[in-house]
Protein backbone atom coordinates (compact mmCIF):
# COMPACT_ATOMS: atom_id res chain seq x y z
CA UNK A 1 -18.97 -36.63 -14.99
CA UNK A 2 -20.74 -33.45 -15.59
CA UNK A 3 -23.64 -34.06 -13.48
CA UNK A 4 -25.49 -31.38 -12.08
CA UNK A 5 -26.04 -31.46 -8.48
CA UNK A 6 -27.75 -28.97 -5.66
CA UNK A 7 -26.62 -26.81 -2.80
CA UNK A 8 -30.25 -26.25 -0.94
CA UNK A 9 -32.47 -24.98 -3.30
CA UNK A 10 -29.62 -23.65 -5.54
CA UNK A 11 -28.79 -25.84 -8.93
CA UNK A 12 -25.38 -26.07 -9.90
CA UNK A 13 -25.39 -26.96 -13.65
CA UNK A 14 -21.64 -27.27 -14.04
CA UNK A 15 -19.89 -29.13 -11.60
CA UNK A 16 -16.60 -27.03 -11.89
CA UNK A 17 -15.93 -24.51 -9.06
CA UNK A 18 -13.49 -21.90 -8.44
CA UNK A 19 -12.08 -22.03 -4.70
CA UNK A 20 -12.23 -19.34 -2.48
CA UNK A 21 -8.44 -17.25 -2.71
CA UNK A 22 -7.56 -14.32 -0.53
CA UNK A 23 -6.39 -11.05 -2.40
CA UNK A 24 -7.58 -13.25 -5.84
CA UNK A 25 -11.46 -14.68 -5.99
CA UNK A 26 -12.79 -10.99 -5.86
CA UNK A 27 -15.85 -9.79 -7.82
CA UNK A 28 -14.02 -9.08 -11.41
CA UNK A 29 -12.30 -13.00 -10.74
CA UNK A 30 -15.53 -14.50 -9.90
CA UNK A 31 -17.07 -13.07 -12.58
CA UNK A 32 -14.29 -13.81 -15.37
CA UNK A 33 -14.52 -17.55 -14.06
CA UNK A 34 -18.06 -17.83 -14.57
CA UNK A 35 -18.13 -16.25 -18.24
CA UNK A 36 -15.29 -19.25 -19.07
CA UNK A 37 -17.60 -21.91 -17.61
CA UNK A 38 -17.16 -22.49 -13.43
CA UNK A 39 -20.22 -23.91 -12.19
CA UNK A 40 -19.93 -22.28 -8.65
CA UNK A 41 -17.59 -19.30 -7.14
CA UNK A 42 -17.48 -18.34 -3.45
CA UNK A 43 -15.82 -14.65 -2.27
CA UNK A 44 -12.30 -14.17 -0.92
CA UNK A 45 -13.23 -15.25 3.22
CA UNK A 46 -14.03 -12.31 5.78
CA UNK A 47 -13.28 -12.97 9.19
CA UNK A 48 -16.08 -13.50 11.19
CA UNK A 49 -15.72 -10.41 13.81
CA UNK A 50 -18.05 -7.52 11.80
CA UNK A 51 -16.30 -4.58 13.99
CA UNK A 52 -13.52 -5.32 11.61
CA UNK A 53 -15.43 -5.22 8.45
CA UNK A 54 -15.22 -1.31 7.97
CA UNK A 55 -11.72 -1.83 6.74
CA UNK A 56 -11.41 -1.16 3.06
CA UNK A 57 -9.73 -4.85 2.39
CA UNK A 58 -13.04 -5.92 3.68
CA UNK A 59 -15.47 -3.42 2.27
CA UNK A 60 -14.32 -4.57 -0.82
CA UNK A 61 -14.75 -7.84 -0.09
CA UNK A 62 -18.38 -6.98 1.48
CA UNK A 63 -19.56 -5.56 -1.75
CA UNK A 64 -18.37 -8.10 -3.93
CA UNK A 65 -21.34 -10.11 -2.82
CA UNK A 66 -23.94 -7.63 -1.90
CA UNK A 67 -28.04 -7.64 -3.20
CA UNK A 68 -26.48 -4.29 -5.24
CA UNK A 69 -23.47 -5.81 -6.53
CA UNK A 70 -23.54 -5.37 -10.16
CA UNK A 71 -22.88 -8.70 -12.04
CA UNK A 72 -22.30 -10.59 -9.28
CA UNK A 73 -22.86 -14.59 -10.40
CA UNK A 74 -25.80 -16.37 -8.28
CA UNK A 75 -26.06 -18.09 -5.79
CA UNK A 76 -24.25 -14.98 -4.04
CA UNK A 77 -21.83 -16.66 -2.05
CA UNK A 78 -19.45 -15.67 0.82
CA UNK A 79 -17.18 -17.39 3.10
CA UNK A 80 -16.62 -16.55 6.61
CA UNK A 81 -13.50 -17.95 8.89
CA UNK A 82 -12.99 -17.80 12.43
CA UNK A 83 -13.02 -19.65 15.81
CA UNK A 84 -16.05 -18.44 18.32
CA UNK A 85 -19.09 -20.08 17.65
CA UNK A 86 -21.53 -17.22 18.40
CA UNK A 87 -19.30 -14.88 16.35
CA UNK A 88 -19.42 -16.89 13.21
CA UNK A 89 -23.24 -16.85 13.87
CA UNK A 90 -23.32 -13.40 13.99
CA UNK A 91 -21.21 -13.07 10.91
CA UNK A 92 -23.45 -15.30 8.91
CA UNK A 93 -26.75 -13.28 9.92
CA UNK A 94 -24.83 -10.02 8.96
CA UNK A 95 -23.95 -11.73 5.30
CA UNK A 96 -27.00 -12.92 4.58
CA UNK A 97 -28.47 -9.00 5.56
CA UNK A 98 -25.96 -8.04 3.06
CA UNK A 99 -27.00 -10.52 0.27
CA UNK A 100 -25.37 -13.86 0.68
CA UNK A 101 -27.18 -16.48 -0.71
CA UNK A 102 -25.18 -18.95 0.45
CA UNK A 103 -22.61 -19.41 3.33
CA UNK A 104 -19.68 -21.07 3.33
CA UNK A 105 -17.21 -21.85 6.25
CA UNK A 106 -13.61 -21.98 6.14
CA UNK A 107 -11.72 -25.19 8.05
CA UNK A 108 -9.21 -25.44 5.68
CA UNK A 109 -7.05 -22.40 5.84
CA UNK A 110 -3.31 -23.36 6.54
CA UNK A 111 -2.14 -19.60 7.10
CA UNK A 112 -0.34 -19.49 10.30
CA UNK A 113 -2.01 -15.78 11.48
CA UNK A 114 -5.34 -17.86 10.92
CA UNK A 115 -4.57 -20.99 12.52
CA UNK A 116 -2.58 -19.07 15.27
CA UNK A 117 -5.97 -17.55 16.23
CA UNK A 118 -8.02 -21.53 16.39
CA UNK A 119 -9.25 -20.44 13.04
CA UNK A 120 -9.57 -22.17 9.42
CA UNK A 121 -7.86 -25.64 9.33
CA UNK A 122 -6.74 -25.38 12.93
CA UNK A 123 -10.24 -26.03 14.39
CA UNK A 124 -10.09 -29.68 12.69
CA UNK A 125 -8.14 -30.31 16.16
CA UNK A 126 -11.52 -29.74 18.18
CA UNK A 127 -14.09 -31.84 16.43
CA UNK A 128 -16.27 -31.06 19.47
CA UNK A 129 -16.05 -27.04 18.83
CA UNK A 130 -16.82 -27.63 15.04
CA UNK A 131 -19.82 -29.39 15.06
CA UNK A 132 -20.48 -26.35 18.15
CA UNK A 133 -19.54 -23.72 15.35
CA UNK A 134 -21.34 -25.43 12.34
CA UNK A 135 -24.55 -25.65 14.12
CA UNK A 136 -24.63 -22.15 14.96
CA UNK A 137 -24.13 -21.14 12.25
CA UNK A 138 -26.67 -23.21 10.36
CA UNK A 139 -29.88 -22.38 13.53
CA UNK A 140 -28.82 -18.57 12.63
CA UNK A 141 -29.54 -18.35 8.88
CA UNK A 142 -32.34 -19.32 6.55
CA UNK A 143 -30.12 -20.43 3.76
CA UNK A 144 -27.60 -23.32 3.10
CA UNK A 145 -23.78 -22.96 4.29
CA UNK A 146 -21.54 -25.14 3.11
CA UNK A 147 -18.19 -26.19 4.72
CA UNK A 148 -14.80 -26.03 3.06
CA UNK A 149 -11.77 -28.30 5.12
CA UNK A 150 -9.18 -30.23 4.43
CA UNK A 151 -8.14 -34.28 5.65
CA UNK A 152 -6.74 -33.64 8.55
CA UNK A 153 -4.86 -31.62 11.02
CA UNK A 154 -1.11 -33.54 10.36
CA UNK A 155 -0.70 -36.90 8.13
CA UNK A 156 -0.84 -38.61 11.46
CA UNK A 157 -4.35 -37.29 12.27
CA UNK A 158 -5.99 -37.30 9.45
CA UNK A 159 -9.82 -37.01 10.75
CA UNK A 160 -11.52 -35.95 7.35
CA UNK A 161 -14.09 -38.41 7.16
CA UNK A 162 -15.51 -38.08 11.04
CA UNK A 163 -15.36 -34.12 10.35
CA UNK A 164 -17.80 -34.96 7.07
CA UNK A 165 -19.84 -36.80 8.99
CA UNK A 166 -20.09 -33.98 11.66
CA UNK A 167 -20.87 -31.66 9.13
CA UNK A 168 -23.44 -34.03 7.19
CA UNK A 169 -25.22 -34.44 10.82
CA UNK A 170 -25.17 -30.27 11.92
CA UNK A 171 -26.81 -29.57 8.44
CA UNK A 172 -23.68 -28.91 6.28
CA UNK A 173 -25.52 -28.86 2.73
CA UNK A 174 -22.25 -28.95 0.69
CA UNK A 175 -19.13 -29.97 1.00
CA UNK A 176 -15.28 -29.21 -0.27
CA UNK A 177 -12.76 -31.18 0.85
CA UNK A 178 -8.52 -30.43 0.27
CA UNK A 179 -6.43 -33.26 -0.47
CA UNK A 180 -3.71 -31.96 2.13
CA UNK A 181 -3.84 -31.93 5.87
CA UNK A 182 -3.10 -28.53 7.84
CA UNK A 183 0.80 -29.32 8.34
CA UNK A 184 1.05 -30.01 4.87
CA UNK A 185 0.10 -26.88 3.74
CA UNK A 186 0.48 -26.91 0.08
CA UNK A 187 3.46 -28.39 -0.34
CA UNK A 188 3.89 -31.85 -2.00
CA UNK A 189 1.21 -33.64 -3.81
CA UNK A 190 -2.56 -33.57 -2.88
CA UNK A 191 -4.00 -37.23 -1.82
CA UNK A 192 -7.28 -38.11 -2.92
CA UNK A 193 -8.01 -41.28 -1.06
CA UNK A 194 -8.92 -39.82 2.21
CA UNK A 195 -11.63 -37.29 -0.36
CA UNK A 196 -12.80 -40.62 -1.83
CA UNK A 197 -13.46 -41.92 2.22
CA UNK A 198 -14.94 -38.96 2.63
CA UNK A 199 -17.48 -38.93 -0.70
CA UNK A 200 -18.26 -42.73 0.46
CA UNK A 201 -18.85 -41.68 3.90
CA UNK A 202 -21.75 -38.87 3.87
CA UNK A 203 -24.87 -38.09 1.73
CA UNK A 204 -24.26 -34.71 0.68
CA UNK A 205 -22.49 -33.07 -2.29
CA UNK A 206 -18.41 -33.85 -2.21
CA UNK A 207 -16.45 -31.60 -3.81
CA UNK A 208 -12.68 -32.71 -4.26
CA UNK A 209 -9.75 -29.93 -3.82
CA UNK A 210 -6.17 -29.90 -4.30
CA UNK A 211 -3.27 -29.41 -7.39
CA UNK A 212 -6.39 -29.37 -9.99
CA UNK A 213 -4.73 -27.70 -12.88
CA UNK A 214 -5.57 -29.42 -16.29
CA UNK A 215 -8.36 -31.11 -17.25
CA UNK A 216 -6.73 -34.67 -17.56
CA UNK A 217 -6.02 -34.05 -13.83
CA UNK A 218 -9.85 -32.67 -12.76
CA UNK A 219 -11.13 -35.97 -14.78
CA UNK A 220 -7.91 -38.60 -12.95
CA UNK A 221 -9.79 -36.61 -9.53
CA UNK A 222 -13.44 -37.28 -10.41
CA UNK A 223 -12.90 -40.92 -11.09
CA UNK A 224 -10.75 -42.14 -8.06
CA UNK A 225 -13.13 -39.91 -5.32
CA UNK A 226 -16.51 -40.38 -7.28
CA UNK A 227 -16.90 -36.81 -5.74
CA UNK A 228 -19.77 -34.87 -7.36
CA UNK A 229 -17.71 -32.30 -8.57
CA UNK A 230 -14.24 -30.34 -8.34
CA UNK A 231 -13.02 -26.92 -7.64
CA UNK A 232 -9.91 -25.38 -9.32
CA UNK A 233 -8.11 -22.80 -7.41
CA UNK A 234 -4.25 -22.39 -8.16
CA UNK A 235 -4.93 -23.83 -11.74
CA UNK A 236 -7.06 -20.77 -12.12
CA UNK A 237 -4.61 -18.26 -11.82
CA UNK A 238 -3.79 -16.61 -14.97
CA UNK A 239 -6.02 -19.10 -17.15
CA UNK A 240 -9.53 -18.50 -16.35
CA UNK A 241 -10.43 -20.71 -19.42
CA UNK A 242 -9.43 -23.80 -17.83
CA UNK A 243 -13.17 -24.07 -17.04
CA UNK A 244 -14.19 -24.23 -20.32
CA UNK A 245 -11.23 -26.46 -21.16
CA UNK A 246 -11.99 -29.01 -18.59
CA UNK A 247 -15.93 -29.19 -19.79
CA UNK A 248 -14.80 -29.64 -23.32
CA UNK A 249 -12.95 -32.36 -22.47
CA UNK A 250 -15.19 -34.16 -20.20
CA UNK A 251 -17.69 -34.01 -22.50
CA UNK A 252 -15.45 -35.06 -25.80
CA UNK A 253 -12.46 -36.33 -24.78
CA UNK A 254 -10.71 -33.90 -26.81
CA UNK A 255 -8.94 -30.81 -25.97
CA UNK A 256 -9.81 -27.22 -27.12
CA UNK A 257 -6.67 -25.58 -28.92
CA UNK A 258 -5.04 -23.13 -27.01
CA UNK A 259 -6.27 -19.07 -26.94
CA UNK A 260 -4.11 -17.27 -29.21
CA UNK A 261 -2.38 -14.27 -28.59
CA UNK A 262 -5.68 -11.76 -29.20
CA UNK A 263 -7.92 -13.80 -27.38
CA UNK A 264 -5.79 -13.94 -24.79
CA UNK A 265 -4.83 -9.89 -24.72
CA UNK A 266 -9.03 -9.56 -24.94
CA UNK A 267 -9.21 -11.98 -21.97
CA UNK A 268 -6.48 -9.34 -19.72
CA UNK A 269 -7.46 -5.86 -20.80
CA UNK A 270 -11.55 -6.80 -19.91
CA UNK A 271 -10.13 -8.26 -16.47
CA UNK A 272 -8.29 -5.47 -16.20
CA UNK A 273 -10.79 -3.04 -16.92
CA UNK A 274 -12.74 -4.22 -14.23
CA UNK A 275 -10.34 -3.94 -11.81
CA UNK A 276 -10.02 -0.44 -12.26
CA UNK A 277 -13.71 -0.51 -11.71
CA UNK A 278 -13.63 -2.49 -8.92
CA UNK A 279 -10.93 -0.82 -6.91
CA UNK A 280 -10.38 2.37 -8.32
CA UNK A 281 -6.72 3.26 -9.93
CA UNK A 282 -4.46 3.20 -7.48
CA UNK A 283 -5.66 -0.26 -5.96
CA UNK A 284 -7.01 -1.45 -9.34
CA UNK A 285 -2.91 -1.15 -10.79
CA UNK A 286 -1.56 -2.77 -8.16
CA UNK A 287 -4.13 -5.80 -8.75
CA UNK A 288 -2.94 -5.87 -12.02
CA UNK A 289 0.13 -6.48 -11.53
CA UNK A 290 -0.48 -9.62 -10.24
CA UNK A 291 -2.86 -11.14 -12.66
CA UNK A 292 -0.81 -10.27 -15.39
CA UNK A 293 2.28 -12.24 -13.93
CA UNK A 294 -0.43 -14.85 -13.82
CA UNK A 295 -1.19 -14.46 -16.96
CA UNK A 296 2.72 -14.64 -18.33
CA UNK A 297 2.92 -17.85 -17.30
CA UNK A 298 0.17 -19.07 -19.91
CA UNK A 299 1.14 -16.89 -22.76
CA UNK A 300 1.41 -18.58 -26.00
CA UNK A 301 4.93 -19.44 -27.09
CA UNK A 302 6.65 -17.66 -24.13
CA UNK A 303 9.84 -19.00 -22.29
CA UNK A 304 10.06 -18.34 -18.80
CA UNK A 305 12.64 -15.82 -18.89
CA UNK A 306 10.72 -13.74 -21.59
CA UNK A 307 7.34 -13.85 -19.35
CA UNK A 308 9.62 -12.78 -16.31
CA UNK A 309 10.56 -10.18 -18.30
CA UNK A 310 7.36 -8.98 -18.87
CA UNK A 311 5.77 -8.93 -15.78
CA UNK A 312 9.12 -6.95 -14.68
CA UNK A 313 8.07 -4.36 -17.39
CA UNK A 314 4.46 -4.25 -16.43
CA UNK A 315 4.92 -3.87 -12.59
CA UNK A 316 6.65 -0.67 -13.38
CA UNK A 317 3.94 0.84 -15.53
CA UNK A 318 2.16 3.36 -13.32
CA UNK A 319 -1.51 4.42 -15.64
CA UNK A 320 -3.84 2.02 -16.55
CA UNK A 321 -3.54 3.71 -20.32
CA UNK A 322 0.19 2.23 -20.02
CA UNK A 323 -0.65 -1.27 -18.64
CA UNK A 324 -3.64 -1.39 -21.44
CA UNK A 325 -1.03 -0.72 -24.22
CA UNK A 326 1.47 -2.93 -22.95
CA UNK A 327 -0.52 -5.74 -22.72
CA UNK A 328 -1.86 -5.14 -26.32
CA UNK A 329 1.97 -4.78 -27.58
CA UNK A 330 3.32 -7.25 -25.75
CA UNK A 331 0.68 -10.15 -27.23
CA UNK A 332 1.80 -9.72 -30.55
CA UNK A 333 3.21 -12.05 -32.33
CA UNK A 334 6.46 -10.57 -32.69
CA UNK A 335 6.52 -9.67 -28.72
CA UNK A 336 9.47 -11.43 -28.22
CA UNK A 337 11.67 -8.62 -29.71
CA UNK A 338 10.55 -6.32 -27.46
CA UNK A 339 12.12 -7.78 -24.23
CA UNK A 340 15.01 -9.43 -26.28
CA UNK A 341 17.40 -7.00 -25.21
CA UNK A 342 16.56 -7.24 -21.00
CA UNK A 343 16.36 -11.00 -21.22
CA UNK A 344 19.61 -11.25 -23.14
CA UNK A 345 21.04 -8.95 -20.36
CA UNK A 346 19.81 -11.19 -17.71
């Protein structure tokens, strides 16, 4: 199950990505992920209209996957959304300038200011203007883009496997497919039959999507799509180690214990270092903050109300010296008596 396979010239060893998350897959992410095992990470998307990429939301993002980015896990890649074939074109040209080594496109977006705007998973109602967007934007580059969708527009159009195929034939090199259609958002269960269609139905690398979060789960995926790998994205959230979890167990059939409490607290104050890197203090904090309520939800031997608790504490820490101590405080053993009075008064 641990096959490697190939986006253009680019070996993948592990077939174990990370998905592509707004406000979460930024440099620091990308590059926890890979130390804990993911095969393949792609940025946070940028929309494909460069007059808006002077914005700091997007310079960030920019840099994250520049030729001078420091760290930054190869193949550099960067995902681009929008709805005018020309633009996205553009877009891709301009990333590759920048460093990309690799583009990917999003189609699978459910967000209702993208889709509003005939962008993300709202162009899988126009197979005629996708294949028009993906081959622009493959004639405009010199490197491999990839596509990331989902099955369908609504369950009662679900047009995954034609939109593979339309990919497969403009020169789509990879592809990631979301067990959900657009109206479905990500609400109820991910299906995995329509990603198995799709793996059957084209020649190119499949990559199977959707309520990943353990590694029984990422193996139950591999074997009913026979998809060439999987990517993780909510199941990554506060457990960056599920990477190396799932590999263990694919390759043993036995599970890796737990990190304990220092590990962990190792694992957040290096993320969180980098964040204050990455964004500088004020931004870097408030990035924190939501990581570490990520991370809560993993802690060893913590209830729900106690990790509530917690991130309550944290968000109202304002110095990255007090966030640093906290977390190294809080991960002791005995933690639990330090928010024993605030959950009891809950």
């Amino acid at each position: 199950m641990l096959k490697p396979f190939h986006i253009g010239p680019y070996r993948i060893d592990t077939p174990l990505a990370l998905a592509p998350m707004a406000g979460v897959t930024d440099r620091p992410f990308r590059q926890l992920c890979k130390q804990w095992g993911a095969g393949h990470v792609v940025s946070e998307m940028v929309a494909s209209d460069v007059r808006l990429w002077n914005s700091r939301k997007s310079a960030s993002r920019l840099d994250g996957y520049s030729q001078s980015a420091m760290g930054e896990p190869e193949p550099r890649t960067v995902q681009i959304v929008g709805y005018d074939a020309q633009m996205m074109a553009e877009a891709a040209r301009a990333c590759v300038e920048l460093g990309a080594q690799i583009v990917d496109i999003n189609m699978g977006c459910p967000a209702k200011k993208v889709c509003n705007r005939l962008a993300g998973s709202a162009l899988l109602q126009d197979e005629k203007l996708v294949a028009e967007i993906l081959t622009s934007v493959v004639a405009a580059v010199g490197v491999p883009v990839t596509l990331k969708t989902r099955t369908g527009w609504n369950p009662e159009n679900r047009n995954g496997v034609r939109i593979a195929r339309i990919a497969e034939d403009c020169g789509i090199q990879m592809l990631v497919m979301h067990g959900r259609t657009r109206a479905d958002k990500y609400m109820g269960a991910a299906e995995y039959d329509t990603i198995a269609a799709v793996k059957q139905a084209v020649h190119i690398p499949v990559l199977a999507n959707g309520d990943i979060d353990s590694p029984e789960k990422a193996e139950k995926v591999l074997v009913h799509t026979g998809c060439d790998g999987i990517m993780a994205g909510r199941g990554a959230h506060g457990r960056p180690w599920i990477f190396r979890d799932t590999i263990h167990f694919l390759s043993t059939r036995e599970h890796l214990p737990p990190p304990s409490c220092a590990e962990v607290a190792t694992v957040i104050q290096g993320h969180l270092e980098a964040l204050y890197a990455f964004y500088g203090e004020f931004q870097g904090l408030r990035f924190a903050r939501k990581h570490f309520g990520w991370y809560t939800e993993h802690f060893p031997h913590t209830t729900q109300p106690e990790a509530a608790a917690l991130s309550r504490h944290f968000n109202k820490l304002e110095t990255p010296a007090q966030q640093q101590a906290f977390v190294r405080d809080s991960l002791q053993e005995s933690f639990g008596l330090l928010i024993e009075g605030e959950v009891r008064a809950a």
